[in-house]
N, C-alpha and C. Protein backbone atom coordinates (compact mmCIF):
# COMPACT_ATOMS: atom_id res chain seq x y z
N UNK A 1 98.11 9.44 25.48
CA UNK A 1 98.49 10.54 26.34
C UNK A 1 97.45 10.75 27.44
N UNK A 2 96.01 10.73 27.28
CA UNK A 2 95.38 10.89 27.93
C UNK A 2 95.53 9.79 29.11
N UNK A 3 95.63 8.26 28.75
CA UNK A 3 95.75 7.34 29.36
C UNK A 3 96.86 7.84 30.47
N UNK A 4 97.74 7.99 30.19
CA UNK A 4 98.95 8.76 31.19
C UNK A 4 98.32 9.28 32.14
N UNK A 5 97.84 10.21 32.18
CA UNK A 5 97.30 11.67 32.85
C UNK A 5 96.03 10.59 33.89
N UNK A 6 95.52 10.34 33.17
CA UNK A 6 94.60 9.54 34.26
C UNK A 6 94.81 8.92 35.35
N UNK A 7 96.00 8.33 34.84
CA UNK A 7 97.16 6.93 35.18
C UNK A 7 97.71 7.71 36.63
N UNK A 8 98.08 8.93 36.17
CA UNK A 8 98.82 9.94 37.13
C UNK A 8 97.84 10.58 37.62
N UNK A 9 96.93 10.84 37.89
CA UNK A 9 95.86 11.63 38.47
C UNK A 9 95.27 10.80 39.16
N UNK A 10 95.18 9.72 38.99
CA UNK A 10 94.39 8.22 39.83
C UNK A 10 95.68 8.04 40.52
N UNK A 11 96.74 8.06 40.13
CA UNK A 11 98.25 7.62 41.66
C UNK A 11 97.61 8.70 42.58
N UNK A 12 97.72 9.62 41.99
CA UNK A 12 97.89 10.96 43.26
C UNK A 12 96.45 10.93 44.25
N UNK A 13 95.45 10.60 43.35
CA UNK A 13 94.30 10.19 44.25
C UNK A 13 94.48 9.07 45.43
N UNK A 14 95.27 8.07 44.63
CA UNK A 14 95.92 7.13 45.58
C UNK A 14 96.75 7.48 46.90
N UNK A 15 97.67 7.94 46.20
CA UNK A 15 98.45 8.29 47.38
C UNK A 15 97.86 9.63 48.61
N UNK A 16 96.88 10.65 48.42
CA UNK A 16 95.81 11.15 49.45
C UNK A 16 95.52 10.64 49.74
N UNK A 17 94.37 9.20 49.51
CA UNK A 17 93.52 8.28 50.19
C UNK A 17 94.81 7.74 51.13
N UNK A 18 95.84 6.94 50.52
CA UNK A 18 96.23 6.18 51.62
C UNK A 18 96.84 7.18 52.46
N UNK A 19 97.21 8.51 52.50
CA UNK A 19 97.88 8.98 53.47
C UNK A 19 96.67 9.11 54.29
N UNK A 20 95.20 9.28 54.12
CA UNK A 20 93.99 9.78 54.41
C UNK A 20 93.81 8.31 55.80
N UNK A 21 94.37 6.80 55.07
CA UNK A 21 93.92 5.70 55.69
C UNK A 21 94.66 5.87 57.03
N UNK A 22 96.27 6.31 56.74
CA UNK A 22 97.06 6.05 57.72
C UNK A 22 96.45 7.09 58.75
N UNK A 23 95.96 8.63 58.49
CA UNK A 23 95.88 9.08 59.88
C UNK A 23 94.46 8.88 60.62
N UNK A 24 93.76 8.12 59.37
CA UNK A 24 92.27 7.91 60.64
C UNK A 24 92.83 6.92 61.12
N UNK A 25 93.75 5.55 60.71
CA UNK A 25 93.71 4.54 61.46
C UNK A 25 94.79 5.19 62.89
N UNK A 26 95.75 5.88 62.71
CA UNK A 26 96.40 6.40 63.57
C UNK A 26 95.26 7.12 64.72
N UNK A 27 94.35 8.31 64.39
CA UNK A 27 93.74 8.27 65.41
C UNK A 27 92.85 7.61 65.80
N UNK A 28 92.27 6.69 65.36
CA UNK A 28 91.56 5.54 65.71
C UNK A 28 91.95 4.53 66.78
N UNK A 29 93.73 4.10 66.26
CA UNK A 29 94.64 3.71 67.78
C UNK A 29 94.67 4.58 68.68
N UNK A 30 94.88 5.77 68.76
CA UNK A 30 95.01 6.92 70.06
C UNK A 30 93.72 6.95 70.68
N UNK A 31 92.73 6.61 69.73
CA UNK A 31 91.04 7.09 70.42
C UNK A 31 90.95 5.48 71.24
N UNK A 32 91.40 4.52 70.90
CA UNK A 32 90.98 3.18 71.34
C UNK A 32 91.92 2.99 72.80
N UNK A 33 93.42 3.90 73.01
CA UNK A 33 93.59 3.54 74.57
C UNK A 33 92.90 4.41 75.61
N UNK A 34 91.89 5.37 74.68
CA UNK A 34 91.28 5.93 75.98
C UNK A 34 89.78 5.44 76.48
N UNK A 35 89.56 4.23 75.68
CA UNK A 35 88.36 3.57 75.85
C UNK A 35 87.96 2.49 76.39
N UNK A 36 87.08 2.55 77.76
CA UNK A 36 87.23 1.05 78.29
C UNK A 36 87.21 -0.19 77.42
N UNK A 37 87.00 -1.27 78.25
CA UNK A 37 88.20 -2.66 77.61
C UNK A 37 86.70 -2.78 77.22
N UNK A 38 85.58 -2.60 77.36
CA UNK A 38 84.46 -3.92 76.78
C UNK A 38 83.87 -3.07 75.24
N UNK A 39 84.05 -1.80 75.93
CA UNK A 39 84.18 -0.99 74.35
C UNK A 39 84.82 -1.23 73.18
N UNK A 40 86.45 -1.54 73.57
CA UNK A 40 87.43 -1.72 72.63
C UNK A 40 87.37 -2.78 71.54
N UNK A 41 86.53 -3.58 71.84
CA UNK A 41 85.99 -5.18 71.05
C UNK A 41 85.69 -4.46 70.09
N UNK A 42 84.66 -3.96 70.09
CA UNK A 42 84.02 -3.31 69.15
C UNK A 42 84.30 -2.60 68.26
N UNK A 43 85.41 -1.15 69.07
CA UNK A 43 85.91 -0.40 68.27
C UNK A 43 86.74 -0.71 67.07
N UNK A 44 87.43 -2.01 68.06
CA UNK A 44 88.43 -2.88 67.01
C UNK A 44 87.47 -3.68 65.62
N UNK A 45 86.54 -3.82 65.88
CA UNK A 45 85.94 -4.56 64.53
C UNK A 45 85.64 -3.79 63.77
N UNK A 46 85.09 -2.40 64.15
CA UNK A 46 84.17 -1.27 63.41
C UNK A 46 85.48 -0.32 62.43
N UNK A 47 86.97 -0.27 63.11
CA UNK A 47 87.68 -0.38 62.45
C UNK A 47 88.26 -1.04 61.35
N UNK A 48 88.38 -2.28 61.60
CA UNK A 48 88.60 -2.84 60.82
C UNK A 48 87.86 -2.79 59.40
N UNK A 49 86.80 -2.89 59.79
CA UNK A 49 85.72 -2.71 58.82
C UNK A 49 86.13 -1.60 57.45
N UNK A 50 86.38 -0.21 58.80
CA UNK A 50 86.60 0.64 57.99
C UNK A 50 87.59 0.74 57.30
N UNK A 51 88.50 0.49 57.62
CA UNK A 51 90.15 0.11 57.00
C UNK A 51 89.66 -1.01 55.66
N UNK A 52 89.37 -1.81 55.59
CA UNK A 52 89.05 -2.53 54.56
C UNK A 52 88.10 -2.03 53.47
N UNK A 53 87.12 -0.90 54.05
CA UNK A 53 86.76 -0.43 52.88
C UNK A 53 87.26 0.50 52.54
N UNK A 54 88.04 1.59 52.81
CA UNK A 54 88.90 2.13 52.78
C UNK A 54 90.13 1.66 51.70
N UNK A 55 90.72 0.54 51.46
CA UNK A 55 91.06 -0.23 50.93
C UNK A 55 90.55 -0.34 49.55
N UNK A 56 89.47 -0.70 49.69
CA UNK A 56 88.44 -1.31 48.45
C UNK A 56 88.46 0.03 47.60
N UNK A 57 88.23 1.10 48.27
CA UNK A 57 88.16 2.21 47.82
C UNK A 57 88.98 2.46 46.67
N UNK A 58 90.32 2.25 47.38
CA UNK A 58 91.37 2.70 46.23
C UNK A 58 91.94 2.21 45.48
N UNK A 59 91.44 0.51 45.83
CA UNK A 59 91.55 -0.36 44.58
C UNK A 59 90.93 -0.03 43.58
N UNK A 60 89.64 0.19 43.79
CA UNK A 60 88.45 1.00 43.12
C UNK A 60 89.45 1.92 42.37
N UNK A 61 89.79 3.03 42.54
CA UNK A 61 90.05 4.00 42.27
C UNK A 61 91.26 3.85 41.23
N UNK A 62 92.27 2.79 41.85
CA UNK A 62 93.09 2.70 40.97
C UNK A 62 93.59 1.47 39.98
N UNK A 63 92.58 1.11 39.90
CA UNK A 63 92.68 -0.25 38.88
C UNK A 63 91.68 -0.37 37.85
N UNK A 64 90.43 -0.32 38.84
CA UNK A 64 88.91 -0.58 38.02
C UNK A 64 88.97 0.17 37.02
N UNK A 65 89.44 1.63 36.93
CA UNK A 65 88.96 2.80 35.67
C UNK A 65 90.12 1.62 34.71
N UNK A 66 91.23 1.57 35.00
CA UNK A 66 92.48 1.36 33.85
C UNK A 66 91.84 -0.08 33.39
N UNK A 67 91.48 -0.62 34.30
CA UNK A 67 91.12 -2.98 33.65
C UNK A 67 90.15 -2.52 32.81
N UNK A 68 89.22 -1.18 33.25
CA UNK A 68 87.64 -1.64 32.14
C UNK A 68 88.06 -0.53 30.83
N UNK A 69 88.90 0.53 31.44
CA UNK A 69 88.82 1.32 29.58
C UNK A 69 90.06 0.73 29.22
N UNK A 70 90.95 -0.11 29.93
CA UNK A 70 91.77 -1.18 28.69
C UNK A 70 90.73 -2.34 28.25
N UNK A 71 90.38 -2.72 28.55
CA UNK A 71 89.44 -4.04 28.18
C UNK A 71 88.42 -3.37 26.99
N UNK A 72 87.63 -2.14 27.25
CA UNK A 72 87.33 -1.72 26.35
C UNK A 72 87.52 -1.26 25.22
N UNK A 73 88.51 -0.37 24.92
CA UNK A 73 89.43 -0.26 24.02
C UNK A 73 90.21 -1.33 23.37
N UNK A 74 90.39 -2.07 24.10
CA UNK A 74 91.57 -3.40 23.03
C UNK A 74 90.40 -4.24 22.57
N UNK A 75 89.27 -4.37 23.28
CA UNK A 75 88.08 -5.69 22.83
C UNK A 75 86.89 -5.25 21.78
N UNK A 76 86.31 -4.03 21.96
CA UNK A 76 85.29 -3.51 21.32
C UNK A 76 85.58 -2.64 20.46
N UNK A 77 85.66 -2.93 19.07
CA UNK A 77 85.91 -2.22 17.63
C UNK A 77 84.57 -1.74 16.71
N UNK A 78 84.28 -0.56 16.60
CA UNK A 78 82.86 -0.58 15.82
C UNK A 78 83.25 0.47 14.42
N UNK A 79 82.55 0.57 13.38
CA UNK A 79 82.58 1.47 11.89
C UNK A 79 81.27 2.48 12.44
N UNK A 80 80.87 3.06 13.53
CA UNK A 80 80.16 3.95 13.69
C UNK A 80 80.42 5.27 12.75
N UNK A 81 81.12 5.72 13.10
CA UNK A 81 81.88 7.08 12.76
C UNK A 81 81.91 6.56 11.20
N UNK A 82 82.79 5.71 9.96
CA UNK A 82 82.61 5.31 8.64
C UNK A 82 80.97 5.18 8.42
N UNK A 83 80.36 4.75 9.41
CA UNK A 83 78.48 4.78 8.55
C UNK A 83 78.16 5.97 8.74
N UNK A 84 78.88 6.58 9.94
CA UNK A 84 77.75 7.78 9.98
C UNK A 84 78.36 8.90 8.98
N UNK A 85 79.21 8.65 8.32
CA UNK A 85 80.10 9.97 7.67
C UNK A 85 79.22 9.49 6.09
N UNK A 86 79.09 8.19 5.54
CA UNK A 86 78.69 7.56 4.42
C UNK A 86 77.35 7.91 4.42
N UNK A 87 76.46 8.42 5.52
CA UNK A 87 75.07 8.74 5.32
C UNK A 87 74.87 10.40 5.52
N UNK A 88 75.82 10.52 5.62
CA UNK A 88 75.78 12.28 5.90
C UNK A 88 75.68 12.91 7.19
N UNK A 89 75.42 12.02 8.22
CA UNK A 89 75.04 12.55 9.66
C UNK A 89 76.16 12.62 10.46
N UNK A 90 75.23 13.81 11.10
CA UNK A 90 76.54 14.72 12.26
C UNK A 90 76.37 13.89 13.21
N UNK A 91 77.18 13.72 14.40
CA UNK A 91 77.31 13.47 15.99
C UNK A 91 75.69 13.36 16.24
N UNK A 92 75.18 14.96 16.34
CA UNK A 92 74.07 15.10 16.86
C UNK A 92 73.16 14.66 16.03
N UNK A 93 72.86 14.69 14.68
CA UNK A 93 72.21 13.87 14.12
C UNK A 93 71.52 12.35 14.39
N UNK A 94 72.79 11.72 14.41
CA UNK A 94 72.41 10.37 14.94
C UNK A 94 72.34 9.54 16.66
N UNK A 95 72.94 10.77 16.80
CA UNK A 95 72.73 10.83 18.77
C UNK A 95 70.66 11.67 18.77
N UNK A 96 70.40 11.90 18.43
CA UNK A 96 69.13 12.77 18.05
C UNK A 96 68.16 11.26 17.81
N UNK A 97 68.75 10.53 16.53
CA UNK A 97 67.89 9.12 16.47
C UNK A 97 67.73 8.33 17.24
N UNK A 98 68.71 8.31 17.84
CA UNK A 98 69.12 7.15 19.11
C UNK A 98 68.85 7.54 20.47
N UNK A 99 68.22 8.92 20.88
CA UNK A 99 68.16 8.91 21.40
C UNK A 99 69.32 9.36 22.95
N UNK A 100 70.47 9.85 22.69
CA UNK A 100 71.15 9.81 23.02
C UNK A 100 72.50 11.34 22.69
N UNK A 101 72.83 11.34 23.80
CA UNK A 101 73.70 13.01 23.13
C UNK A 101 75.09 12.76 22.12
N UNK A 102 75.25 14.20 21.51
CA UNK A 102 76.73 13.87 20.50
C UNK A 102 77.31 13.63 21.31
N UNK A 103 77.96 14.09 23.02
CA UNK A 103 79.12 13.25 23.70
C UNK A 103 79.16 11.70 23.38
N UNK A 104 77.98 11.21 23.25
CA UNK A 104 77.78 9.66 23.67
C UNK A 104 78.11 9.13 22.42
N UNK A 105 77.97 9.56 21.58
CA UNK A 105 78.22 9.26 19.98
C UNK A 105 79.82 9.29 19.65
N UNK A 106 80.70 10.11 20.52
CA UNK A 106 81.42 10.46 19.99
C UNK A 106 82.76 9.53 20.57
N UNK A 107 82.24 9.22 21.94
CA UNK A 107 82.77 8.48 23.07
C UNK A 107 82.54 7.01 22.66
N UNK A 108 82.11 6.56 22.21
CA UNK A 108 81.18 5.28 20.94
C UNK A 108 82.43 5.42 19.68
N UNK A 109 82.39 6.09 19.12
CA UNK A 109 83.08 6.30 18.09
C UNK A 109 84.75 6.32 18.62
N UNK A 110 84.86 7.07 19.80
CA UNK A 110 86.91 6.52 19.97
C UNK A 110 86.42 5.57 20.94
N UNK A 111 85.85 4.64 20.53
CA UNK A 111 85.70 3.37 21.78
C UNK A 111 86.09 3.22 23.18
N UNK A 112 85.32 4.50 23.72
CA UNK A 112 85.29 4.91 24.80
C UNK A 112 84.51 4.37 26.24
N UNK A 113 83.48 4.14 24.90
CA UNK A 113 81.53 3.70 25.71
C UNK A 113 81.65 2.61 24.82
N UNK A 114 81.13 1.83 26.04
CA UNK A 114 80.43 0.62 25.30
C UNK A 114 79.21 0.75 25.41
N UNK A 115 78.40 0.47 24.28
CA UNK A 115 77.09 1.30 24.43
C UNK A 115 76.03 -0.35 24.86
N UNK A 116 75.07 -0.39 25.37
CA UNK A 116 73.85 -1.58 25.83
C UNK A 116 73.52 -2.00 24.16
N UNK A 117 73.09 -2.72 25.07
CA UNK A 117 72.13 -3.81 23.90
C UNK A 117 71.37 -2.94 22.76
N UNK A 118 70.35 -2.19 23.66
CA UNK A 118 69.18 -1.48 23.26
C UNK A 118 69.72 -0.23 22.21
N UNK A 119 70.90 0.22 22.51
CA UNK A 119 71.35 1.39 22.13
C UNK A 119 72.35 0.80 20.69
N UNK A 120 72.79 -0.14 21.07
CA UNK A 120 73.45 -0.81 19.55
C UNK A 120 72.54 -1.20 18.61
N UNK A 121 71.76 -1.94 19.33
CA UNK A 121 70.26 -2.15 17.86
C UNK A 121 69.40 -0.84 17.01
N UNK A 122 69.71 -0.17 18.25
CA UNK A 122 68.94 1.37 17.75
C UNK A 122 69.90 2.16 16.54
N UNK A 123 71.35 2.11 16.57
CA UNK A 123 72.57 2.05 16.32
C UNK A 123 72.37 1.64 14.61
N UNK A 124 72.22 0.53 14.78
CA UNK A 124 72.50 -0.51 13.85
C UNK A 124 71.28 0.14 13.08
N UNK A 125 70.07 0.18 13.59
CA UNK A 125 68.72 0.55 12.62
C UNK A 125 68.98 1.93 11.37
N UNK A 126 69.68 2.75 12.95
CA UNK A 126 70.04 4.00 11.84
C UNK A 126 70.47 4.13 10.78
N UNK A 127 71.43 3.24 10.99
CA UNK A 127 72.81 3.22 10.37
C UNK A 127 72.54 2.40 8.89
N UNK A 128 71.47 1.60 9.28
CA UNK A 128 71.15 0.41 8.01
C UNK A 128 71.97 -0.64 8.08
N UNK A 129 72.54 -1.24 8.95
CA UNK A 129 73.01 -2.36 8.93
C UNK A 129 72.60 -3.33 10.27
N UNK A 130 73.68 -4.17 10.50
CA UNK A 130 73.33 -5.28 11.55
C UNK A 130 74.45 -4.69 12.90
N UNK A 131 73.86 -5.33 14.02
CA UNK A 131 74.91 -5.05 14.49
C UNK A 131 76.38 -5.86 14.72
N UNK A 132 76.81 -6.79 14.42
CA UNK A 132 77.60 -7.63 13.92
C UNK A 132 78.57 -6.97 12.76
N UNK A 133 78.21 -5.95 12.09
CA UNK A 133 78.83 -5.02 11.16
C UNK A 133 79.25 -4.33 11.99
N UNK A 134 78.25 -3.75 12.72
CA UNK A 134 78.61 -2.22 13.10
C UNK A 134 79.77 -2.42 14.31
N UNK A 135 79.74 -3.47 15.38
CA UNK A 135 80.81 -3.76 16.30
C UNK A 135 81.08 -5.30 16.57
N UNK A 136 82.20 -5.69 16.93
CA UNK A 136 83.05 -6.79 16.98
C UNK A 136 84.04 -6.37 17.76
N UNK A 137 85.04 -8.00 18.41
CA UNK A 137 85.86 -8.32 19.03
C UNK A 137 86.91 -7.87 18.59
N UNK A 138 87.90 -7.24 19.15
CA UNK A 138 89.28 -6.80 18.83
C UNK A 138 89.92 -8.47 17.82
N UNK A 139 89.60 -9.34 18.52
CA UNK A 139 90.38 -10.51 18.41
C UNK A 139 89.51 -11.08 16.91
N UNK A 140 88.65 -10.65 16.73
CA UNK A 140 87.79 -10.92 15.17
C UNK A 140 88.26 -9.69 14.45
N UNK A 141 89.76 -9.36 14.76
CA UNK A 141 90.29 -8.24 13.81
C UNK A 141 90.10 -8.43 12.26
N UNK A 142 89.92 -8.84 11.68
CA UNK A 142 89.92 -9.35 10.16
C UNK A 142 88.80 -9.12 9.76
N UNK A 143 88.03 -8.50 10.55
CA UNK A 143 86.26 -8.53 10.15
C UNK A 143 86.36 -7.73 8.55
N UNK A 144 85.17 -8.49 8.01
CA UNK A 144 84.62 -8.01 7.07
C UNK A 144 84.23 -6.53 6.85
N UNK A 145 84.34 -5.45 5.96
CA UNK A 145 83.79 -4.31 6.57
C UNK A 145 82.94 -3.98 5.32
């Protein structure tokens, strides 16, 4: 559900930006016939420019969030939340060891965050295991637990 809402909140961002593209590039054409001809070279590239990042923008905006928290979610599986319930520790507890807040723990736990190197070993120490236990490949579904 949440995925939805994002999904739809990133269109609508979309669709402002590009209405946003069409009227700078619109006055950008109106500003360019009132500008002499050796000017206009220019204007025309510096546009362009901008139009293309402009572009990038909302590719940005509307793809990048959905490719990396699908990729994340379907690829990175961890027993955070099962170790940390088996040792007694809260969110903040083990966000406290690690260094790190209960959001981040918790966002870790619905495989939200993919957490660094440094922060999984730290992870793993708490926890008493390896990290090879603690997270794996969606596609190494069968893991041992």
């Amino acid at each position: 559900m949440q995925t939805k809402c994002r999904i739809a909140q990133t269109n609508c961002h979309m669709l402002q930006t590009t209405e946003w593209i069409a009227q700078t590039t619109a006055s950008i054409l109106q500003t360019n016939s009132l500008i002499p001809q050796t000017n206009k070279q220019i204007l025309n590239k510096k546009m362009y420019i901008i139009i293309d990042l402009m572009l990038s923008i909302v590719y940005i905006m509307l793809y990048k969030p959905n490719i990396q928290e699908g990729r994340m979610k379907q690829m990175l599986k961890n027993r955070v939340k099962e170790l940390r319930a088996r040792y007694g520790f809260t969110q903040s507890d083990l966000g406290k060891q690690v260094d790190v807040t209960r959001q981040t723990i918790a966002f870790i736990e619905k495989g939200e965050f993919s957490p660094s190197i440094t922060l999984s070993l730290k992870l793993a120490k708490a926890l008493q295991t390896n990290v090879n236990d603690l997270f794996w490949l969606e596609e190494d579904e069968k893991h041992e637990k």
